[in-house]
PDB file of N, CA and C in Angstrom:
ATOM      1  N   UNK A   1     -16.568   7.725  -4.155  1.00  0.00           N
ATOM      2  CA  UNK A   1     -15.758   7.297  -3.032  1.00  0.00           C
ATOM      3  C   UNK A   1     -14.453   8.077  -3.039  1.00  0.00           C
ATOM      4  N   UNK A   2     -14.242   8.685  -1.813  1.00  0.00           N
ATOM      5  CA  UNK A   2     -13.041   9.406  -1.928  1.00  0.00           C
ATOM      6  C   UNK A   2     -11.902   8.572  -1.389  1.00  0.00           C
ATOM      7  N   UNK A   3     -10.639   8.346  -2.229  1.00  0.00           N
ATOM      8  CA  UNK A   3      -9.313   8.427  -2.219  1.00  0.00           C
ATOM      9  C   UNK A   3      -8.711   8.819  -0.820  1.00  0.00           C
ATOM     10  N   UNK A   4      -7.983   7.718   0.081  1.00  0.00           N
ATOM     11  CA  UNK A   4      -6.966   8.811   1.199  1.00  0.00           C
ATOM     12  C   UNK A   4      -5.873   8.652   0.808  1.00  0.00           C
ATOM     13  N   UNK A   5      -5.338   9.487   1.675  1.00  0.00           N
ATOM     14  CA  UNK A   5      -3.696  10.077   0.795  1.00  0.00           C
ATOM     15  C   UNK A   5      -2.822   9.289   1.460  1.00  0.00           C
ATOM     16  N   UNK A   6      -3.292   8.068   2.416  1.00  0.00           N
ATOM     17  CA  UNK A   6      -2.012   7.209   2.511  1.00  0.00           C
ATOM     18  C   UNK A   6      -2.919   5.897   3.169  1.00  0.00           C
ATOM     19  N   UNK A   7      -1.504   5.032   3.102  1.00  0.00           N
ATOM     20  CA  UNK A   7      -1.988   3.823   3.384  1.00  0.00           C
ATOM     21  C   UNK A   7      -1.218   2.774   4.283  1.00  0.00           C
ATOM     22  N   UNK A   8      -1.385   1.837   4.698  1.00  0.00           N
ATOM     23  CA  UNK A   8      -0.419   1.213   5.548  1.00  0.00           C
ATOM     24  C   UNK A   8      -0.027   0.260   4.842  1.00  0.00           C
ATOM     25  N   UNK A   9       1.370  -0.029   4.481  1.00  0.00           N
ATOM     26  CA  UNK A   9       2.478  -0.850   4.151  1.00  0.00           C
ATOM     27  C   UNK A   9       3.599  -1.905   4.725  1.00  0.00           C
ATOM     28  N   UNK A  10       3.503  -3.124   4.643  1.00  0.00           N
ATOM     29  CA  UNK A  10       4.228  -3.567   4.862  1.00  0.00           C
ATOM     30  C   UNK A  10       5.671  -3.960   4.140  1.00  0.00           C
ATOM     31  N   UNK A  11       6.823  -3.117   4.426  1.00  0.00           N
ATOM     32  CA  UNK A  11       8.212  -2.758   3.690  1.00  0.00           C
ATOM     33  C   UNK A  11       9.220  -3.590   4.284  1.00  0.00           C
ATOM     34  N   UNK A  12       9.753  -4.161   3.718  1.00  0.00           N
ATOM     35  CA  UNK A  12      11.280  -5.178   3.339  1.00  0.00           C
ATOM     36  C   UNK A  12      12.307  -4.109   3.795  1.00  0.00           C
ATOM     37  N   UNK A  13      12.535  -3.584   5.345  1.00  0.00           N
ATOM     38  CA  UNK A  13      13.606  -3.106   5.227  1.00  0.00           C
ATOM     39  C   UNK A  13      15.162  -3.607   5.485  1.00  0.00           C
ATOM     40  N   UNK A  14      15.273  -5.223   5.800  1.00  0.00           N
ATOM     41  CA  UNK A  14      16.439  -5.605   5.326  1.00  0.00           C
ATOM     42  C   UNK A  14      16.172  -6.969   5.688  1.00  0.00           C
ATOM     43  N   UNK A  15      17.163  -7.893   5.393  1.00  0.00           N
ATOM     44  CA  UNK A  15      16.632  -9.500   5.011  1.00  0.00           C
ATOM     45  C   UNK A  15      16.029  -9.986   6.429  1.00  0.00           C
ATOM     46  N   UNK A  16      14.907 -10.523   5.762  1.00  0.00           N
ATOM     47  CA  UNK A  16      13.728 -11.469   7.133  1.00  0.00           C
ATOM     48  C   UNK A  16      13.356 -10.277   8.274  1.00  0.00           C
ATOM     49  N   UNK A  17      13.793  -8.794   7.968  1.00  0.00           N
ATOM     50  CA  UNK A  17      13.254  -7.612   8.795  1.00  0.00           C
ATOM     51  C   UNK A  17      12.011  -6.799   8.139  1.00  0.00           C
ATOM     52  N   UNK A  18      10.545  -7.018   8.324  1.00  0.00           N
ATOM     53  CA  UNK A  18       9.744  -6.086   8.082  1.00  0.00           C
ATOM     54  C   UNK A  18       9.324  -5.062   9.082  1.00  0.00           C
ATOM     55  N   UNK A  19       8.563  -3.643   8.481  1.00  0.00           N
ATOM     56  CA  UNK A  19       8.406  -2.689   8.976  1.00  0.00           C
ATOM     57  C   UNK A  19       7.022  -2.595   8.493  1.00  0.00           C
ATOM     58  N   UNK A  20       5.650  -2.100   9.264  1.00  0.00           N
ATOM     59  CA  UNK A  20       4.651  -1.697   8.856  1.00  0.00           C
ATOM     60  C   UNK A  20       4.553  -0.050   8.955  1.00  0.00           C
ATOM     61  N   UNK A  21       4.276   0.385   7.647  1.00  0.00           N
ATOM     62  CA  UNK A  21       5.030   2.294   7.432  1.00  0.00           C
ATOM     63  C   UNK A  21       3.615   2.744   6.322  1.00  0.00           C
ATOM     64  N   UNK A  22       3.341   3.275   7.241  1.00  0.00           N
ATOM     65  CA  UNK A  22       2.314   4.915   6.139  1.00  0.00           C
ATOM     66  C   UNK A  22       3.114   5.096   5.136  1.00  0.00           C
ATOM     67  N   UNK A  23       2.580   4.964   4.602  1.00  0.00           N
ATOM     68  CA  UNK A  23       3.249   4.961   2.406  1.00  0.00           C
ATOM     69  C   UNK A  23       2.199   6.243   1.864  1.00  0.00           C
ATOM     70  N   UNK A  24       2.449   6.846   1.153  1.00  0.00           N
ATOM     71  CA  UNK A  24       1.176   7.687   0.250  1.00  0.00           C
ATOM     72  C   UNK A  24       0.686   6.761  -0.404  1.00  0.00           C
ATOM     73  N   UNK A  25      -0.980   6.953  -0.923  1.00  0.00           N
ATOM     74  CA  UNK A  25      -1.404   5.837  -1.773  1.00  0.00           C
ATOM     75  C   UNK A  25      -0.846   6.441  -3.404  1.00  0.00           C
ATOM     76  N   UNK A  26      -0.308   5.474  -3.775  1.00  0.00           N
ATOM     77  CA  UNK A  26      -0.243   5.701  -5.209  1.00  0.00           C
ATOM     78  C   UNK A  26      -1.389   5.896  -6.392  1.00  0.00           C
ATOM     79  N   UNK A  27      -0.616   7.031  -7.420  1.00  0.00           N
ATOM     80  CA  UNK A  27      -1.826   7.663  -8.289  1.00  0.00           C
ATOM     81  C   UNK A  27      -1.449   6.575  -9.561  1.00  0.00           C
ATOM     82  N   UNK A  28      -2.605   5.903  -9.881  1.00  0.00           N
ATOM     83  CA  UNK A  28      -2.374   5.019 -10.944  1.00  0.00           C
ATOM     84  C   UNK A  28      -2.903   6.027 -12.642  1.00  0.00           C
ATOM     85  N   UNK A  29      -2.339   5.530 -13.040  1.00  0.00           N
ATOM     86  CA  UNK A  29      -1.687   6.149 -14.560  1.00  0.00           C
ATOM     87  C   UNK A  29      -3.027   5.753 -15.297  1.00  0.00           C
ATOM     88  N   UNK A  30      -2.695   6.408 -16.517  1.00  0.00           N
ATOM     89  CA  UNK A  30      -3.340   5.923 -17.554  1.00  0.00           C
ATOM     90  C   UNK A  30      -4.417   4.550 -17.426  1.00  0.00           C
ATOM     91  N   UNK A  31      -4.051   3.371 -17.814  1.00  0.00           N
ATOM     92  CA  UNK A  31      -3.876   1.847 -17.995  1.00  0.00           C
ATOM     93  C   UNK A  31      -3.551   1.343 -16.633  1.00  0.00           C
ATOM     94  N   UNK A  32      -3.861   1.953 -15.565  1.00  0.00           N
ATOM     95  CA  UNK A  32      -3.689   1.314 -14.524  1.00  0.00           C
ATOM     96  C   UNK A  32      -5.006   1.325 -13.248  1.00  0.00           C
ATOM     97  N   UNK A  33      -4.968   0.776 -12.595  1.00  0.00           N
ATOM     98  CA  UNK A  33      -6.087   0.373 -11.449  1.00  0.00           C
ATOM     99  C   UNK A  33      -5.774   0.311 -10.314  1.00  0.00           C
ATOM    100  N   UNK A  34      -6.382   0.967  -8.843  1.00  0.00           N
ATOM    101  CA  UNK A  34      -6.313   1.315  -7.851  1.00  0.00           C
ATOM    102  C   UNK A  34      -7.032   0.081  -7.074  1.00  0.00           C
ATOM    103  N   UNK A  35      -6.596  -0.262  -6.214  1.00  0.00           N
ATOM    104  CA  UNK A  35      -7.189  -1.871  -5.860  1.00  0.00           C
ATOM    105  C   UNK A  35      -7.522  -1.517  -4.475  1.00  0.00           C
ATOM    106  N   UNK A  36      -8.253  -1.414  -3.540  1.00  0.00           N
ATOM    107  CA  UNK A  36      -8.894  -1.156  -1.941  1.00  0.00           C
ATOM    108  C   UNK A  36      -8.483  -2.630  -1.550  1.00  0.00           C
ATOM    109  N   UNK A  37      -7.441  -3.290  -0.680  1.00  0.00           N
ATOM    110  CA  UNK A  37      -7.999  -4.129  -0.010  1.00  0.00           C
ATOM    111  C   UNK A  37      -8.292  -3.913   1.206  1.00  0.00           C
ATOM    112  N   UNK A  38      -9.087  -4.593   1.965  1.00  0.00           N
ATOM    113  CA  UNK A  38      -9.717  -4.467   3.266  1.00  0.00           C
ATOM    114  C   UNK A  38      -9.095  -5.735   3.945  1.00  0.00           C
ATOM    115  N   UNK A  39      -8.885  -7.248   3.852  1.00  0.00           N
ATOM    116  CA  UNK A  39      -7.785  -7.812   4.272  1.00  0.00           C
ATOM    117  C   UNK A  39      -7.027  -8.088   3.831  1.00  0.00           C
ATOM    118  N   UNK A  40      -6.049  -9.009   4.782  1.00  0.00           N
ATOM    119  CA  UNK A  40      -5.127 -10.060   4.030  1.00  0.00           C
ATOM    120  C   UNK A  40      -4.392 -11.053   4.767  1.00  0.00           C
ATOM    121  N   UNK A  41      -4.392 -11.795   4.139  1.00  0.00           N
ATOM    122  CA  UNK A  41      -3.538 -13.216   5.353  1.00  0.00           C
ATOM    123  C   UNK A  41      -2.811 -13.925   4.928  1.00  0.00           C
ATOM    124  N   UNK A  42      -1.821 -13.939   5.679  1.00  0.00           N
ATOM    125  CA  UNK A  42      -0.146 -14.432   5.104  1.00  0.00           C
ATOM    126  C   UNK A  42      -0.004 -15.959   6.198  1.00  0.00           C
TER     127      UNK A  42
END
């Protein structure tokens, strides 16, 4: 399965103000794990 090079984010850009922003996906390290979610509900 290939990796894309970004992802959509929801970012805290100032109090009770969010922004949904293309982030790069992060390269997990060593000891670390890459997680796919497909939803989510707040």
């Amino acid at each position: 399965m290939d990796i894309p090079r970004t992802m959509k984010a929801t970012v805290l850009v100032a109090p009770h103000r969010f922004e949904l922003q293309e982030r790069p996906v992060p390269v997990p390290g060593d000891e670390d794990v890459l997680v796919r979610v497909r939803a989510c509900g707040v």
